[in-house]
Protein backbone atom coordinates (compact mmCIF):
# COMPACT_ATOMS: atom_id res chain seq x y z
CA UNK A 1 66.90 11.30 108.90
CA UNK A 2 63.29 10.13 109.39
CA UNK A 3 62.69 6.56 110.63
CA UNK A 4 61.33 5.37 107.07
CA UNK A 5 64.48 6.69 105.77
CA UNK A 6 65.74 3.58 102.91
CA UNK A 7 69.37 4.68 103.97
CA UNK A 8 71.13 6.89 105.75
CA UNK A 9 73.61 9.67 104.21
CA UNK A 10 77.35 9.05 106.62
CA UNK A 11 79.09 12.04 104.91
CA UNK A 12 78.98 13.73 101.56
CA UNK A 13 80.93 13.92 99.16
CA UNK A 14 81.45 15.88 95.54
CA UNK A 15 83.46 15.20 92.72
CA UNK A 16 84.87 17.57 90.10
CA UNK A 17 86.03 15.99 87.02
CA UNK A 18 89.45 17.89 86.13
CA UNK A 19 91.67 17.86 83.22
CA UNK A 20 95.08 18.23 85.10
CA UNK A 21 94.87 16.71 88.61
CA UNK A 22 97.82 18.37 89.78
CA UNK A 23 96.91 22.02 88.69
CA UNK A 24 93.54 21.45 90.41
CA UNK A 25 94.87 20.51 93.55
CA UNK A 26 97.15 23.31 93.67
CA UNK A 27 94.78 25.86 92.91
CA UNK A 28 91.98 24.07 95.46
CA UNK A 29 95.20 23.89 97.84
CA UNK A 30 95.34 28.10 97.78
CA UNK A 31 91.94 28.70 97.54
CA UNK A 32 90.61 26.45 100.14
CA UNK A 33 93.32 27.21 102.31
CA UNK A 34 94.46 23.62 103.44
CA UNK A 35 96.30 20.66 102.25
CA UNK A 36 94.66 17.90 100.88
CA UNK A 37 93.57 14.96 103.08
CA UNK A 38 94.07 12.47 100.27
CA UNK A 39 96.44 12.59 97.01
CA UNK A 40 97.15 10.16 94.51
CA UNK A 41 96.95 9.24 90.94
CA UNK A 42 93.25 9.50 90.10
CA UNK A 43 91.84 11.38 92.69
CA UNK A 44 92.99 13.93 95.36
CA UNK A 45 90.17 14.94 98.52
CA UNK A 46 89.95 18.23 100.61
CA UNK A 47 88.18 17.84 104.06
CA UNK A 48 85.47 20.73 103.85
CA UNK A 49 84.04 20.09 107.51
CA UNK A 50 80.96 18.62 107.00
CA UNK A 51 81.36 17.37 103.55
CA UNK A 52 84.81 16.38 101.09
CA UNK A 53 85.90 17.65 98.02
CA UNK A 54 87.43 15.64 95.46
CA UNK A 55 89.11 16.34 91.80
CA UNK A 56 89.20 13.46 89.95
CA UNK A 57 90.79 13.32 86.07
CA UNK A 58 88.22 13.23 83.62
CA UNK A 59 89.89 10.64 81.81
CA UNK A 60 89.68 8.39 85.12
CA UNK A 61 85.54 8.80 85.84
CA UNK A 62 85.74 8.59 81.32
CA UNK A 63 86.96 4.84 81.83
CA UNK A 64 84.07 4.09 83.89
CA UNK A 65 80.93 5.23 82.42
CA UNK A 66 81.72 5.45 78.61
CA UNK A 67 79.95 4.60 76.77
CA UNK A 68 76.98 4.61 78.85
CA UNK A 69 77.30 8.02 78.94
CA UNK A 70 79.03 11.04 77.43
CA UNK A 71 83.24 10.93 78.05
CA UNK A 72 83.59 14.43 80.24
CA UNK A 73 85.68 16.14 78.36
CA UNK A 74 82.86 16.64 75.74
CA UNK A 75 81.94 19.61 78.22
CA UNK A 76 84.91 20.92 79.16
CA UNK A 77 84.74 24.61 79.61
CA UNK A 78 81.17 24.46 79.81
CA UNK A 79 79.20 25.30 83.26
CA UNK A 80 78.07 21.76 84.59
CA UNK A 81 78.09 22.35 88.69
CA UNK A 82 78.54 25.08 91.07
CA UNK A 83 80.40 24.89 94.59
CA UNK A 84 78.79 27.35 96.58
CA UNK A 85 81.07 28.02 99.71
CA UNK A 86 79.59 30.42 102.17
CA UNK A 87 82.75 32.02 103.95
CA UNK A 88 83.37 34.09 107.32
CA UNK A 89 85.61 37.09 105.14
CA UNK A 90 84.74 37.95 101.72
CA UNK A 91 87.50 39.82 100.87
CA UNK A 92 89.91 37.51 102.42
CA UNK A 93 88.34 35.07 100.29
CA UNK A 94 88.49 36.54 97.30
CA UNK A 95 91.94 37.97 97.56
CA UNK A 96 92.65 34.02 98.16
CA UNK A 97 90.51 32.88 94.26
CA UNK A 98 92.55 35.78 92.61
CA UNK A 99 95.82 34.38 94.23
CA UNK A 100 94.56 31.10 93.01
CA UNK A 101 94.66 32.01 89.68
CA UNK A 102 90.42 31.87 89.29
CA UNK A 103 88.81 34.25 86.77
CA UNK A 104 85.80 36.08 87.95
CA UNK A 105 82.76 35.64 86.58
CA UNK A 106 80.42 37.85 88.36
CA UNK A 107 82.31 40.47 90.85
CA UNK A 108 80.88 40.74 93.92
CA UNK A 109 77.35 41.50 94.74
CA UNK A 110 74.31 41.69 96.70
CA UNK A 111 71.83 38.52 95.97
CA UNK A 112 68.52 38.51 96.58
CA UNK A 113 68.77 35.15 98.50
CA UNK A 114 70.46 37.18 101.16
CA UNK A 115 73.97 36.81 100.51
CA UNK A 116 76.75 38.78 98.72
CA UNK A 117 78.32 36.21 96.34
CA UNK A 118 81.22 36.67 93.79
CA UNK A 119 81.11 34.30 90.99
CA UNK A 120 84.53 32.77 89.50
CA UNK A 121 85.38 29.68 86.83
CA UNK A 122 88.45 27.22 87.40
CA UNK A 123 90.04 26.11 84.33
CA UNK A 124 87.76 23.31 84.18
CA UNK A 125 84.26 25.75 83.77
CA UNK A 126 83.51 24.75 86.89
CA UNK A 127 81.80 27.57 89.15
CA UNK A 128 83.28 28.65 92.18
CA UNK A 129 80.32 30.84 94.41
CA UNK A 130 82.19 32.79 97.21
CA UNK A 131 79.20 34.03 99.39
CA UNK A 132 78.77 35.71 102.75
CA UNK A 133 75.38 36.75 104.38
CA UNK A 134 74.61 40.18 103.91
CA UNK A 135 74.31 42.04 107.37
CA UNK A 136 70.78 42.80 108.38
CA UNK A 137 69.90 46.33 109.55
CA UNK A 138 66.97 47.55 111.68
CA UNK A 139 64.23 48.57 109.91
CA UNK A 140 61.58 51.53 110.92
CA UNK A 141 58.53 50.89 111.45
């Protein structure tokens, strides 16, 4: 960070609100390929490297900011974030969202940003962006 920085980030963090804790950390558990590094009634984290991952029940984050804002589950099912994990194996990361139980959304494809990206939903609505970078080739000049 620069030296006028007002503060400085340690580690970041996101949180998906879910509807059934458990069956989100389950399916996270397969897809992500690891166990969780915390889990317990009201929120459950997955260590993603350089950043965590956490499910929390809407119901929990609902007791918080209502009514200040808008209880979750008034969007349930409807797209609200995307995790966008780049991975080393495509397929072996897709194979792992279909094992998961994820629906595709958008089967793989070539972006324009320079990755290949398949797009799938967890039962929440949230989207779940499998990407790899697409190979560069010589070009002729």
């Amino acid at each position: 960070m620069g030296r006028n920085a007002i503060f400085e980030v340690m580690q970041a963090g996101f949180i998906l609100y879910v509807q059934d804790q458990h069956r989100s950390r389950d399916l996270y558990r397969v897809l992500l390929d690891r166990e969780p590094m915390h889990d317990v009634p009201g929120m459950t984290e997955f260590d993603l490297g350089s950043c965590k991952l956490g499910l929390m029940p809407a119901s929990g984050i609902a007791r918080i900011i209502t009514p200040a804002l808008p209880h979750p589950d008034a969007g349930h099912g409807v797209p609200r974030c995307e995790l966008y994990l780049r991975v080393d194996d495509l397929d072996a990361a897709i194979a792992r969202a279909v094992q998961a139980g994820l629906s595709v959304v958008s089967p793989a494809a070539d972006r324009d940003w320079g990755d290949r990206v398949t797009y799938f939903a967890d039962p929440d609505g949230h989207v779940i962006a499998l990407a790899a970078p697409l190979r560069s080739t010589p070009t002729d000049h």
